[in-house]
Protein backbone atom coordinates (compact mmCIF):
# COMPACT_ATOMS: atom_id res chain seq x y z
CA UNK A 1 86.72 101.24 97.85
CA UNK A 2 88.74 98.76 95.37
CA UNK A 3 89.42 96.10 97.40
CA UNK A 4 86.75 93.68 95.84
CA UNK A 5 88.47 94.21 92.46
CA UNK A 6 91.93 93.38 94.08
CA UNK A 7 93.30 89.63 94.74
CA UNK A 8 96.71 89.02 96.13
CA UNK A 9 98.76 85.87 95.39
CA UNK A 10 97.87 82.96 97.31
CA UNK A 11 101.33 82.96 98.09
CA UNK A 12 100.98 85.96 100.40
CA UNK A 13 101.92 85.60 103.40
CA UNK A 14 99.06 86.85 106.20
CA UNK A 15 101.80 89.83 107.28
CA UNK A 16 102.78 90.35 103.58
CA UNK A 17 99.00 91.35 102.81
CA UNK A 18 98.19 93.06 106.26
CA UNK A 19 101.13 95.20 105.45
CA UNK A 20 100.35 96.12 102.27
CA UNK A 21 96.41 96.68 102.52
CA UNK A 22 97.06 98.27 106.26
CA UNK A 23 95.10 101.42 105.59
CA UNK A 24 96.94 103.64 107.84
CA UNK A 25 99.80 103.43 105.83
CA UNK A 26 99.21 101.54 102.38
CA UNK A 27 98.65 105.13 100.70
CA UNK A 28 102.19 105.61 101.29
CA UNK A 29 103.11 101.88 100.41
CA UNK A 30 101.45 101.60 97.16
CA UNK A 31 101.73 103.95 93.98
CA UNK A 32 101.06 102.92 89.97
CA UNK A 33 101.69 104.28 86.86
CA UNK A 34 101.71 103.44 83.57
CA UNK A 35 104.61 101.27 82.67
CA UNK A 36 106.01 103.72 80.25
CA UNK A 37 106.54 106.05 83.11
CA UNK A 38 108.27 104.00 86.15
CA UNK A 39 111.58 105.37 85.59
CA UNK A 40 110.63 109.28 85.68
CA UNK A 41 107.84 108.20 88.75
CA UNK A 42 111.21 106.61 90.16
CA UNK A 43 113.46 109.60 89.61
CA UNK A 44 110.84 112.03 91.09
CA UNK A 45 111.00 109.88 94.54
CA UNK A 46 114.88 110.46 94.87
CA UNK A 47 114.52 113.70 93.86
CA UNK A 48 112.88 114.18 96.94
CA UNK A 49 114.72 112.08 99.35
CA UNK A 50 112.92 108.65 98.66
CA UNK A 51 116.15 106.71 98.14
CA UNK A 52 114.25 102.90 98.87
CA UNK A 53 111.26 103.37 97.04
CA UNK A 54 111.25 100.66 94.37
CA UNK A 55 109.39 98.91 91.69
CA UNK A 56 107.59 95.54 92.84
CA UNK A 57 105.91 94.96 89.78
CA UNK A 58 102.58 95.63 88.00
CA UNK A 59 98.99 94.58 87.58
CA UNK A 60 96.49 92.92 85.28
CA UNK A 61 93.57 92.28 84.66
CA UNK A 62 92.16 88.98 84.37
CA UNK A 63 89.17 86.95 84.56
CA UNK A 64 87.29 90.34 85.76
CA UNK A 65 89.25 91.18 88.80
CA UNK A 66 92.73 92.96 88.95
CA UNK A 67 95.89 90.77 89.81
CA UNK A 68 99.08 91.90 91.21
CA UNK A 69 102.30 90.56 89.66
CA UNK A 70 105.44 90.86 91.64
């Protein structure tokens, strides 16, 4: 429903961006938050037995579209 407002870096490789816009499991892949809240998002993963989730980085906005940063 986003995807048109999404880019990926060009440096993507074509099975880094299949993975991570695969929607059978990119819901699972992919969660954001403000950045003021990425260490209690973090702590409620362990909590519940997500030891390897991790922070890849954030997003921004720019020239109209939103922009990954990793």
């Amino acid at each position: 429903a986003y995807g048109h407002e999404v880019s990926l870096p060009a440096s993507f490789s074509a099975v880094d961006q299949a993975l991570l816009t695969d929607p059978q499991t990119s819901g699972g892949l992919l969660v954001s938050c403000a950045p003021s809240e990425v260490d209690q998002v973090m702590a409620i993963f362990r909590a519940h037995g997500f030891a390897d989730a991790a922070d890849i980085g954030g997003a921004i906005a720019f020239n109209g579209a939103t922009h990954l940063v990793l």
